[in-house]
Protein backbone atom coordinates (compact mmCIF):
# COMPACT_ATOMS: atom_id res chain seq x y z
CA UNK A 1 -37.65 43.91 33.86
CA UNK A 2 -35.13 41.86 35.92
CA UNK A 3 -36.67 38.91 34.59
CA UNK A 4 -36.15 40.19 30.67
CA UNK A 5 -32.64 40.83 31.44
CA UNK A 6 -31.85 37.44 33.03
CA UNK A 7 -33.32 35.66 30.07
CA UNK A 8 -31.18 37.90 27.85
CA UNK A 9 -27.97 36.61 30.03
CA UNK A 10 -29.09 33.15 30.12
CA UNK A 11 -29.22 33.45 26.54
CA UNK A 12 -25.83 34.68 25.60
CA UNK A 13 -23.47 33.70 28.62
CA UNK A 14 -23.06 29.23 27.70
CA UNK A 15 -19.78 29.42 28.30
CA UNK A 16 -17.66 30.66 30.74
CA UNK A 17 -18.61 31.63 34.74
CA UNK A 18 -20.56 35.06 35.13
CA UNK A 19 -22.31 35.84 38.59
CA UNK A 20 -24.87 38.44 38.86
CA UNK A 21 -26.33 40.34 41.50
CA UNK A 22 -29.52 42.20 40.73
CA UNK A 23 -30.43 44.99 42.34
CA UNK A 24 -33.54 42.60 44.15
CA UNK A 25 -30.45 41.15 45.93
CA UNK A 26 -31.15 38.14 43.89
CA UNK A 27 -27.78 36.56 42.52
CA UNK A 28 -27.86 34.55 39.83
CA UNK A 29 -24.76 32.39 38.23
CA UNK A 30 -24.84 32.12 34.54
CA UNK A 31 -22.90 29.82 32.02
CA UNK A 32 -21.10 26.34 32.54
CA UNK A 33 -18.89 27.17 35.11
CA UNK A 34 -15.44 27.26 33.28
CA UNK A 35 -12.82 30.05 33.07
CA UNK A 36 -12.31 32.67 36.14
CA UNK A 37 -15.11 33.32 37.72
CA UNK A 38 -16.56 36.68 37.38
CA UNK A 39 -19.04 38.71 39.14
CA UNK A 40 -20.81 41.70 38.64
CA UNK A 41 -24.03 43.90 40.24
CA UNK A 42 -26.54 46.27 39.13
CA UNK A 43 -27.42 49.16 41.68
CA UNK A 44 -30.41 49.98 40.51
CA UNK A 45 -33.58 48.33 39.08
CA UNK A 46 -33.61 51.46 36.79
CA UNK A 47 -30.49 50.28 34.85
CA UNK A 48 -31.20 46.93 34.93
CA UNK A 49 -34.31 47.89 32.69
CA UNK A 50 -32.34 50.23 30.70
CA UNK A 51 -29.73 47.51 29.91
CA UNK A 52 -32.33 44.75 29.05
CA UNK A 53 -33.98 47.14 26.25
CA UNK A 54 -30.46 48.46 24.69
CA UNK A 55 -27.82 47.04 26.45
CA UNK A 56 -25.31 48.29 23.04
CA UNK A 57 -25.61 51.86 24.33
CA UNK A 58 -27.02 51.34 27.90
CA UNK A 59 -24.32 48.20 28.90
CA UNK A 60 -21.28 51.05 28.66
CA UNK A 61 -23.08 53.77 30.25
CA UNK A 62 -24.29 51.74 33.30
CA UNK A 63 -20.42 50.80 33.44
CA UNK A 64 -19.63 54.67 33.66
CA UNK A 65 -22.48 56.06 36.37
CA UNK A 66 -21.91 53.24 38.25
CA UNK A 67 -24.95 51.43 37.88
CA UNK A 68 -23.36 48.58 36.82
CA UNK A 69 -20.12 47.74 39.58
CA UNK A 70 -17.50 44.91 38.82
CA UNK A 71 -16.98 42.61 41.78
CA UNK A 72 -14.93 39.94 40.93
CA UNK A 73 -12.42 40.37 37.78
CA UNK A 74 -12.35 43.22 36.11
CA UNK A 75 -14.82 45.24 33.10
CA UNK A 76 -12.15 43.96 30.42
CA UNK A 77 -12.58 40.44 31.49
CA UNK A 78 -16.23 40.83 31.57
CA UNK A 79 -16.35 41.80 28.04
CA UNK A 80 -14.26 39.22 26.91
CA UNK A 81 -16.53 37.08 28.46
CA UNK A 82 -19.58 38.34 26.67
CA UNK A 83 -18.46 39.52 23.29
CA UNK A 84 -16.99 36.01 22.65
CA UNK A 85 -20.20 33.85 23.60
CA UNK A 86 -21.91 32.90 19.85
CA UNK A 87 -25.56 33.73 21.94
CA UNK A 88 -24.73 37.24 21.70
CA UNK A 89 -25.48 37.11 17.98
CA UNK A 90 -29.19 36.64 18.61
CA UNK A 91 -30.62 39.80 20.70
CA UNK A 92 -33.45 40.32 22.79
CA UNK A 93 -36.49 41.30 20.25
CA UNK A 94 -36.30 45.34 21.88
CA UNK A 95 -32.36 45.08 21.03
CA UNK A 96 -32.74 43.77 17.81
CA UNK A 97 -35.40 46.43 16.31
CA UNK A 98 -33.06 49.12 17.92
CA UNK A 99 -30.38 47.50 15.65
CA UNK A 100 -32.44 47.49 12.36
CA UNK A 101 -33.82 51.20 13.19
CA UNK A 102 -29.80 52.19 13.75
CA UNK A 103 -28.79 50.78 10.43
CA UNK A 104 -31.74 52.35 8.82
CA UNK A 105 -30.33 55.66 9.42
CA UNK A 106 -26.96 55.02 9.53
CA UNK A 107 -25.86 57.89 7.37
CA UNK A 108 -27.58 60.44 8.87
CA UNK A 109 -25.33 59.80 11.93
CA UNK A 110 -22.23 59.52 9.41
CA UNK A 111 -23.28 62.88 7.43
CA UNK A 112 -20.16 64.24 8.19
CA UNK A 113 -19.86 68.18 6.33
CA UNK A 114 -16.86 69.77 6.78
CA UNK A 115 -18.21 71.69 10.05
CA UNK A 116 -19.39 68.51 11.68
CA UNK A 117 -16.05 67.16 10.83
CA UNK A 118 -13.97 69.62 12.61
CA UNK A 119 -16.59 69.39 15.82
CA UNK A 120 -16.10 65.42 15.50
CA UNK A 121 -12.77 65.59 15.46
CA UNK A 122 -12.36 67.93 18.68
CA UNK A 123 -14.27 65.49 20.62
CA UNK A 124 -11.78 63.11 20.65
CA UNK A 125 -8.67 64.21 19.46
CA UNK A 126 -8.37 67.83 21.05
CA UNK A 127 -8.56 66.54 24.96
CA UNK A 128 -5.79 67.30 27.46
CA UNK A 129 -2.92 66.78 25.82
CA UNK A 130 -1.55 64.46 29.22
CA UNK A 131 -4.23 62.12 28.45
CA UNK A 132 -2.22 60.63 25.46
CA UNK A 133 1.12 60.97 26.67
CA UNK A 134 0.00 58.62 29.99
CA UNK A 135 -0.39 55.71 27.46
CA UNK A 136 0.51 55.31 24.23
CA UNK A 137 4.10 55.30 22.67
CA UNK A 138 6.38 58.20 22.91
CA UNK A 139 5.66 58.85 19.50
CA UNK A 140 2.21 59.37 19.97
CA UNK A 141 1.02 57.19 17.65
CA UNK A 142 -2.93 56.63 17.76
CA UNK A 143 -3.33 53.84 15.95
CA UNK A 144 -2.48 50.40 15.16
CA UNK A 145 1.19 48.81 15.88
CA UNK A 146 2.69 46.20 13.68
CA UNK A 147 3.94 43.60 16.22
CA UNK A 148 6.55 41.81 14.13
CA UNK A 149 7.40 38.88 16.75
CA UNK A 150 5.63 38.12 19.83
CA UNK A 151 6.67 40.05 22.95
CA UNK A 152 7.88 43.26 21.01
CA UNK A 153 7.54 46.31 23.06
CA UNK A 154 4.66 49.06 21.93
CA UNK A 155 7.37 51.77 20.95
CA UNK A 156 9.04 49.05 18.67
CA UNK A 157 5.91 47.51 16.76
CA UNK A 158 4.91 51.32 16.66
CA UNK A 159 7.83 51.79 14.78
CA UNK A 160 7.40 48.96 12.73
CA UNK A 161 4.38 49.91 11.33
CA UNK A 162 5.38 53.78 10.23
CA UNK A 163 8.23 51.84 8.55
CA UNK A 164 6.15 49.00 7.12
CA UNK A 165 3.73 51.70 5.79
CA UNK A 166 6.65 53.39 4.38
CA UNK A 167 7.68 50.56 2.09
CA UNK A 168 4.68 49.99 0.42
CA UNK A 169 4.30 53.86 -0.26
CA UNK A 170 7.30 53.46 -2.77
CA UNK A 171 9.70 56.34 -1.89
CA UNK A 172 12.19 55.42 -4.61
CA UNK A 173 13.34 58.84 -4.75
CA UNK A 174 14.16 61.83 -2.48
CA UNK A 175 11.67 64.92 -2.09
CA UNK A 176 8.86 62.97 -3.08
CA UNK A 177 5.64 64.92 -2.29
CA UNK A 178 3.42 63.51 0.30
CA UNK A 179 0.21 64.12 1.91
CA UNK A 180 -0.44 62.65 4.70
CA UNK A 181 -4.58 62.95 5.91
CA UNK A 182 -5.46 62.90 9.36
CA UNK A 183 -1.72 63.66 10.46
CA UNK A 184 -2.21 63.45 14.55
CA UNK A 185 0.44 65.09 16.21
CA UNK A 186 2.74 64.38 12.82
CA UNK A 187 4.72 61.13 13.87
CA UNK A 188 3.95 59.34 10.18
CA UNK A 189 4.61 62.76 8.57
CA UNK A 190 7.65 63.57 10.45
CA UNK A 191 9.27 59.98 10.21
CA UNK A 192 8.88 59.86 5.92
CA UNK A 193 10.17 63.33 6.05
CA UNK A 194 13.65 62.15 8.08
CA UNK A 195 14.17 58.69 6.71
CA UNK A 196 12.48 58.47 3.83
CA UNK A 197 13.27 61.87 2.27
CA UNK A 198 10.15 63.04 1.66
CA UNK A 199 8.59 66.63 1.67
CA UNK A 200 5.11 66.29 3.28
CA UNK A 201 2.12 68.39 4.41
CA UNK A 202 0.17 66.85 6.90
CA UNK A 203 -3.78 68.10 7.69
CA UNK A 204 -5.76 67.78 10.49
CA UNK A 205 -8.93 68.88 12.31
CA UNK A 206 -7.31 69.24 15.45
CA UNK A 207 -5.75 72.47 17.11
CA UNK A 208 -4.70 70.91 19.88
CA UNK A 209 -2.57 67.44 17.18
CA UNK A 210 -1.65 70.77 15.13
CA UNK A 211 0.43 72.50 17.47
CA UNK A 212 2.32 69.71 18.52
CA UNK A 213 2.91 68.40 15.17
CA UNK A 214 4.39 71.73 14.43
CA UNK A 215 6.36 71.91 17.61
CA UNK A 216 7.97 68.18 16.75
CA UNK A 217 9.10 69.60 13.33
CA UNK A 218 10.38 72.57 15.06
CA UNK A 219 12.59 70.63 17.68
CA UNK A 220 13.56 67.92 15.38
CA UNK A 221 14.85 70.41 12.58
CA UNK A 222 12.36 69.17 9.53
CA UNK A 223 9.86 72.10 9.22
CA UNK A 224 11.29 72.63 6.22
CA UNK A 225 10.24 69.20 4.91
CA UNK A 226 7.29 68.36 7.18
CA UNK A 227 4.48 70.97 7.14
CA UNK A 228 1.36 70.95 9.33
CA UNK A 229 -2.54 72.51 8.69
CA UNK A 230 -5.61 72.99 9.74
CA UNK A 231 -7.05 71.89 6.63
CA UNK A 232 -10.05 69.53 5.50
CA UNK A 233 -9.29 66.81 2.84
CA UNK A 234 -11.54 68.20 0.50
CA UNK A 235 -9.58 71.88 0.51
CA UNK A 236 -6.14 70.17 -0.17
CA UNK A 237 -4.58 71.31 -3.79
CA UNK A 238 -2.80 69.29 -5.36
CA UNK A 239 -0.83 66.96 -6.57
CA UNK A 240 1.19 64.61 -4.68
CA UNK A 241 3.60 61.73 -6.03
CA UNK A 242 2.55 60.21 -2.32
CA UNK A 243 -0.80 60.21 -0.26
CA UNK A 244 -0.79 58.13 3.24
CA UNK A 245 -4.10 58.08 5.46
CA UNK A 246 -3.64 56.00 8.96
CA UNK A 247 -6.41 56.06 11.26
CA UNK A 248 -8.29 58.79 9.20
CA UNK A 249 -10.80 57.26 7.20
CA UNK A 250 -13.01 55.47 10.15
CA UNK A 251 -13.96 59.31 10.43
CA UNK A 252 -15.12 59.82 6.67
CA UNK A 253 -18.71 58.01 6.93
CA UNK A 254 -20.33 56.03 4.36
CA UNK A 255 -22.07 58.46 2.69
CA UNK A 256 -18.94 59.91 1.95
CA UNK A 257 -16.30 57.30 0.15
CA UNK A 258 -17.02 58.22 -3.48
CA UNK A 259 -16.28 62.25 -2.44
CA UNK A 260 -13.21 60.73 -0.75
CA UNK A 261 -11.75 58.31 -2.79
CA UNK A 262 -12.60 60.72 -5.95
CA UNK A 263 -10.30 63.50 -3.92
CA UNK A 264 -7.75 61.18 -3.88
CA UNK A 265 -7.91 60.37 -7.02
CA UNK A 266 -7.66 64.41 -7.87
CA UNK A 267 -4.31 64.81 -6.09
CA UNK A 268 -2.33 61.84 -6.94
CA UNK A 269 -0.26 62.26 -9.67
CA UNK A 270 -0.61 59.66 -12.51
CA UNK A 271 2.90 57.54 -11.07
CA UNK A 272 1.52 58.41 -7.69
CA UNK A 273 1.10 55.52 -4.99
CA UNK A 274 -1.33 55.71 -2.40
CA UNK A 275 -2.10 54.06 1.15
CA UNK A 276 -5.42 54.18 3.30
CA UNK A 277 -4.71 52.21 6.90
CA UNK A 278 -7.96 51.60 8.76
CA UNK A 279 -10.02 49.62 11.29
CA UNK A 280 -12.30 47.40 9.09
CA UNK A 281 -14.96 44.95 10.11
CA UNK A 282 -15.28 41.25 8.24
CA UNK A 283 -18.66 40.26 8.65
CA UNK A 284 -19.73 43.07 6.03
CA UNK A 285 -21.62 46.34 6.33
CA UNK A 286 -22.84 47.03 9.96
CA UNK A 287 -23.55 50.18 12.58
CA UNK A 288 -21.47 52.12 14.66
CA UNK A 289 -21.78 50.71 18.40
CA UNK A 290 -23.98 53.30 19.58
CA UNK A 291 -22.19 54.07 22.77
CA UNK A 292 -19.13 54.22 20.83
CA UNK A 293 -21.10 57.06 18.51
CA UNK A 294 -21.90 59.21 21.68
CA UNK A 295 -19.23 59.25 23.56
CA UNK A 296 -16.20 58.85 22.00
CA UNK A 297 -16.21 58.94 18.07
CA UNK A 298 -19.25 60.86 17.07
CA UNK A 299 -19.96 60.69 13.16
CA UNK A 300 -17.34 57.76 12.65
CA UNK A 301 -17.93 53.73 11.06
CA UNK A 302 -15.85 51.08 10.53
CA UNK A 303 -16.60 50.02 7.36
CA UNK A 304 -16.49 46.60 5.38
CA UNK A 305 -14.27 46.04 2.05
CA UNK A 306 -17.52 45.67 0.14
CA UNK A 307 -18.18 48.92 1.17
CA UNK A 308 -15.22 50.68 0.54
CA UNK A 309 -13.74 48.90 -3.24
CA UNK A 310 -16.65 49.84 -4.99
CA UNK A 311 -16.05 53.54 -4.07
CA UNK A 312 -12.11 53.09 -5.21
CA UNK A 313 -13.45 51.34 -8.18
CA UNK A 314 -15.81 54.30 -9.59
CA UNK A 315 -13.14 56.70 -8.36
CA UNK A 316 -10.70 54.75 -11.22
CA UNK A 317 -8.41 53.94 -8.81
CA UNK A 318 -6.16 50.59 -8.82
CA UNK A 319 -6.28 48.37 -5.88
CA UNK A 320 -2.64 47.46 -5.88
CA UNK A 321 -2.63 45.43 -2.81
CA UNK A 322 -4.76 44.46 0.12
CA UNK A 323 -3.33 43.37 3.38
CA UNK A 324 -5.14 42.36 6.75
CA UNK A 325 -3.58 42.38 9.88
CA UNK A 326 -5.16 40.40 12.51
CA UNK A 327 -5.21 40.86 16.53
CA UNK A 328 -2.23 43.45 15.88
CA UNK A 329 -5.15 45.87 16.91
CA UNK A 330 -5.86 43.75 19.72
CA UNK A 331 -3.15 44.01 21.18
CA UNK A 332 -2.00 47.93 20.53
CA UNK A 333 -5.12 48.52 22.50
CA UNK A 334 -4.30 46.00 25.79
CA UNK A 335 -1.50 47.46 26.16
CA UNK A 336 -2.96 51.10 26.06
CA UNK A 337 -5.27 49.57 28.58
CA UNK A 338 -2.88 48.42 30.64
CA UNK A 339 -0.68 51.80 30.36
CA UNK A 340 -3.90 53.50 31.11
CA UNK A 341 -4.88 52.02 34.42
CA UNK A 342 -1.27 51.76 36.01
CA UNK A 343 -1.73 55.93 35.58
CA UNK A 344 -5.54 56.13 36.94
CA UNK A 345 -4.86 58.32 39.28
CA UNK A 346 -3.26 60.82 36.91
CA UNK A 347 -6.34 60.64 34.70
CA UNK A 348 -9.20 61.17 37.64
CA UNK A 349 -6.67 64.65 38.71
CA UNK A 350 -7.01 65.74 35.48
CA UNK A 351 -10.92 65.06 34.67
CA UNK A 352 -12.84 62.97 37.03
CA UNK A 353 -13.69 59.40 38.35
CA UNK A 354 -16.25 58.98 35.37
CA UNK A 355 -14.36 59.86 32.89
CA UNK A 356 -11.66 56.84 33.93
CA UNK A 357 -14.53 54.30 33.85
CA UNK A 358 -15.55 55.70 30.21
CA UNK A 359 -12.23 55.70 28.48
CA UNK A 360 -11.27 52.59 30.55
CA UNK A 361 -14.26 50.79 28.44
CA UNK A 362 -13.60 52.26 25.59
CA UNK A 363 -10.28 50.41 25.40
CA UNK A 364 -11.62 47.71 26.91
CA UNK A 365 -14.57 47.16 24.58
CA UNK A 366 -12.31 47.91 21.31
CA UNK A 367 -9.43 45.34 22.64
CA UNK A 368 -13.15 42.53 22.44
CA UNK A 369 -14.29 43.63 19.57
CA UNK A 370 -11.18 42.87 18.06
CA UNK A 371 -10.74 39.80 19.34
CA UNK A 372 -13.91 38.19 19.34
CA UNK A 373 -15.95 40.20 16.32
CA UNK A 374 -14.36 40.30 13.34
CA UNK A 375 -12.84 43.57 13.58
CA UNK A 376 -9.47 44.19 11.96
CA UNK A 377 -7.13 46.76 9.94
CA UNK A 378 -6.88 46.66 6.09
CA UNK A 379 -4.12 48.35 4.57
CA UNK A 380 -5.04 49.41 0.64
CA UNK A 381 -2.53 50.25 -1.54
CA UNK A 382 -3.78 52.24 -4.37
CA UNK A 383 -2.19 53.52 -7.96
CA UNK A 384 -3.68 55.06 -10.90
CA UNK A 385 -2.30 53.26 -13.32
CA UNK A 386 -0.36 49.72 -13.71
CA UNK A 387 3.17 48.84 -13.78
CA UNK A 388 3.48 51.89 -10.75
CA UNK A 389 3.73 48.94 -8.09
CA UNK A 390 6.58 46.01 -8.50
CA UNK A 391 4.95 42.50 -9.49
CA UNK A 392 5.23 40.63 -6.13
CA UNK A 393 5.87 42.17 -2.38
CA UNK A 394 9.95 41.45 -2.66
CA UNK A 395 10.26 45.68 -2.49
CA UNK A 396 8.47 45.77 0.64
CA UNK A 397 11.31 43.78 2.94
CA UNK A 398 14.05 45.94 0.49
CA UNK A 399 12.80 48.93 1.28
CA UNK A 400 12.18 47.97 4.99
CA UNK A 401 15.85 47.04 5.14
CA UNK A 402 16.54 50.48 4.08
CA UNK A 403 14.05 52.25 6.36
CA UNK A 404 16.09 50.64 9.11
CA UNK A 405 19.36 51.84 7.64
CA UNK A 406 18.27 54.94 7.69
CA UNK A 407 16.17 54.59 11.39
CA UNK A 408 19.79 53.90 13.02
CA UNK A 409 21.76 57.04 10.71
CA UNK A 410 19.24 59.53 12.08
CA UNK A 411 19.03 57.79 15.86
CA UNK A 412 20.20 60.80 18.10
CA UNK A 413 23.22 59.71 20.30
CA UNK A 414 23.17 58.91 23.62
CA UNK A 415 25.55 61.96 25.61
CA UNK A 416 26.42 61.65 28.96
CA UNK A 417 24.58 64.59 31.24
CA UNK A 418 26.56 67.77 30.82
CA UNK A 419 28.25 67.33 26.90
């Protein structure tokens, strides 16, 4: 088996300088010697074999148990490495029928009812709650930034994209009603309520997003304008003059964009404007990474746009605009990466040493993937009839001149210790 796996290396790793030590004790350099060199070593001829027949699933978990130790570099830079050679678009012959028998069933493992929903969603998104305060912004936002210039700090391009999402969602008028789906712990919801005057009622599957959302409100004074459930999609009434998804719909599953999209569709009200943001892929319809599916979002896909438009289309939805943000993705998630590991420590008190490795590759792994395979955000911007949207894109920088305006009115003051 040590010789299938070196052939698959040897196959994939042309560029670049990749040392391997197999558990034989054999070590074996692999690509033309450019870049940082990297090594790494297996610890066992039992996950050498494992990685050589699935390495998709079998590449991440090795990483975790610690059959697979980093020696020189570190697993981030090994995957960079990897995901960006053009081999690694021809697998090994086992790899590749594991591939074709994944997308075969594909929607099986998307079948998402609403009680799979709620126990896909807890997986994730109801951990400790000091997990996600260790590294991302202070808003808690779990999804993609908008970096507007290079070097802008996470907490700013975090910002920049509530407010950028804001904009094209219209509010041209106060108490507009808004639903936001998949509300986290409320940040979207809580920042259209305060400075875009909006009344909105966030759901989520989580208990643990829910009672912080709710808290926020509390302390910030807008629970009268920004309300919080435990509530499916499907078992919102309706209608809204606003409806904002962010991060929500990787979590629908294929199987299920005409139910969604035709939901949608139910609650917006005829002068309504809509706005799904989510992780996309551009090299058309594909499988969840399967080590992805098992250990950190169970029941979710990143879909294509060829998957999704047809779905708005027989919905009778407009697409009023499509926008792609590239490597803004990539780089929300190094700098999670990097907020993650400077608190390491903090993580392995509260769960364990393996549990560092798998969310450390999990961020590690996305960051590639975005860089390196196509992966990106779309933003679509949705109406049910025409004329609801301006012409051109002029309103969005108005209205994102405004969102600032009213960013710095509702900006607590600083106060001295004591006042």
């Amino acid at each position: 088996m040590e010789r299938l796996l070196r052939s698959a290396l040897a196959r994939v790793v042309r560029r670049g300088s990749l040392t391997v030590v197999f558990a034989s004790g054999k070590k074996v350099i692999f690509g033309d010697g450019s870049g940082e060199p990297l090594a790494m070593r297996f610890t066992s001829p039992a996950w050498e074999k494992q990685v050589a027949l699935d390495p998709e699933l079998k590449f991440g978990e090795a990483y975790m148990e610690g059959g697979l130790v980093v020696d020189r570099g570190d697993i981030a830079q090994i995957l960079a490495l990897l995901m960006s050679q053009v081999g690694l678009q021809v697998p090994s012959p086992p790899a590749k029928l594991l591939m074709k028998l994944r997308f075969l069933f594909r929607r099986l493992a998307q079948f998402n009812p609403r009680d799979r929903s709620q126990k896909n969603v807890a997986h994730h998104y109801d951990l400790d709650g000091r997990l996600y305060s260790l590294f991302l912004d202070a808003d808690r936002q779990y999804s993609c930034a908008y970096f507007e210039r290079p070097g802008q700090t996470l907490d700013d391009a975090q910002l920049a994209k509530k407010r950028h999402i804001a904009a094209k969602l219209l509010f041209n008028r106060p108490d507009l009603a808004t639903l936001d789906i998949g509300c986290g712990w409320g940040g979207m919801a809580l920042y259209l309520a305060e400075n875009a005057g909006a009344r909105v009622t966030g759901v989520t599957l989580s208990q643990e997003q829910l009672g912080v959302a709710k808290c926020r409100a509390e302390e910030r004074h807008l629970a009268d304008r920004a309300e919080f459930r435990l509530q499916d999609y499907r078992d919102v009434p309706g209608p809204f003059d606003r409806i904002v998804s962010v991060g929500m719909f990787e979590h629908v599953g294929v199987g299920h964009y005409d139910e969604y999209f035709t939901k949608i569709a139910s609650l917006l009200k005829d002068d309504g404007v809509a706005l799904i943001h989510s992780i996309g892929r551009s090299e058309g319809p594909g499988i969840t990474n399967p080590w992805i599916a098992k250990y950190i979002f169970p029941g979710g896909y990143i879909p294509a746009l060829s998957e999704v438009l047809p779905a708005i289309e027989r919905a009778g939805l407009y697409v009023a605009d499509v926008e792609i943000l590239r490597l803004h993705y990539a780089e929300t998630l190094k700098a999670w990466r990097e907020r993650f590991l400077a608190h390491r420590e903090e993580v392995e008190r509260i769960y364990d040493e393996r549990f560092v490795r798998m969310f450390e590759f999990y961020l590690a792994s996305s960051e590639m993937a975005f860089r390196h395979q196509g992966m990106e955000i779309f933003q679509v911007q949705l109406a049910k009839r025409e004329g609801v949207v301006p012409m051109t894109r002029a309103y969005i920088a108005e209205a994102e001149a405004g969102l600032k305006a009213a960013e710095k009115r509702n900006r607590p003051g600083l106060r001295l210790a004591g006042e």
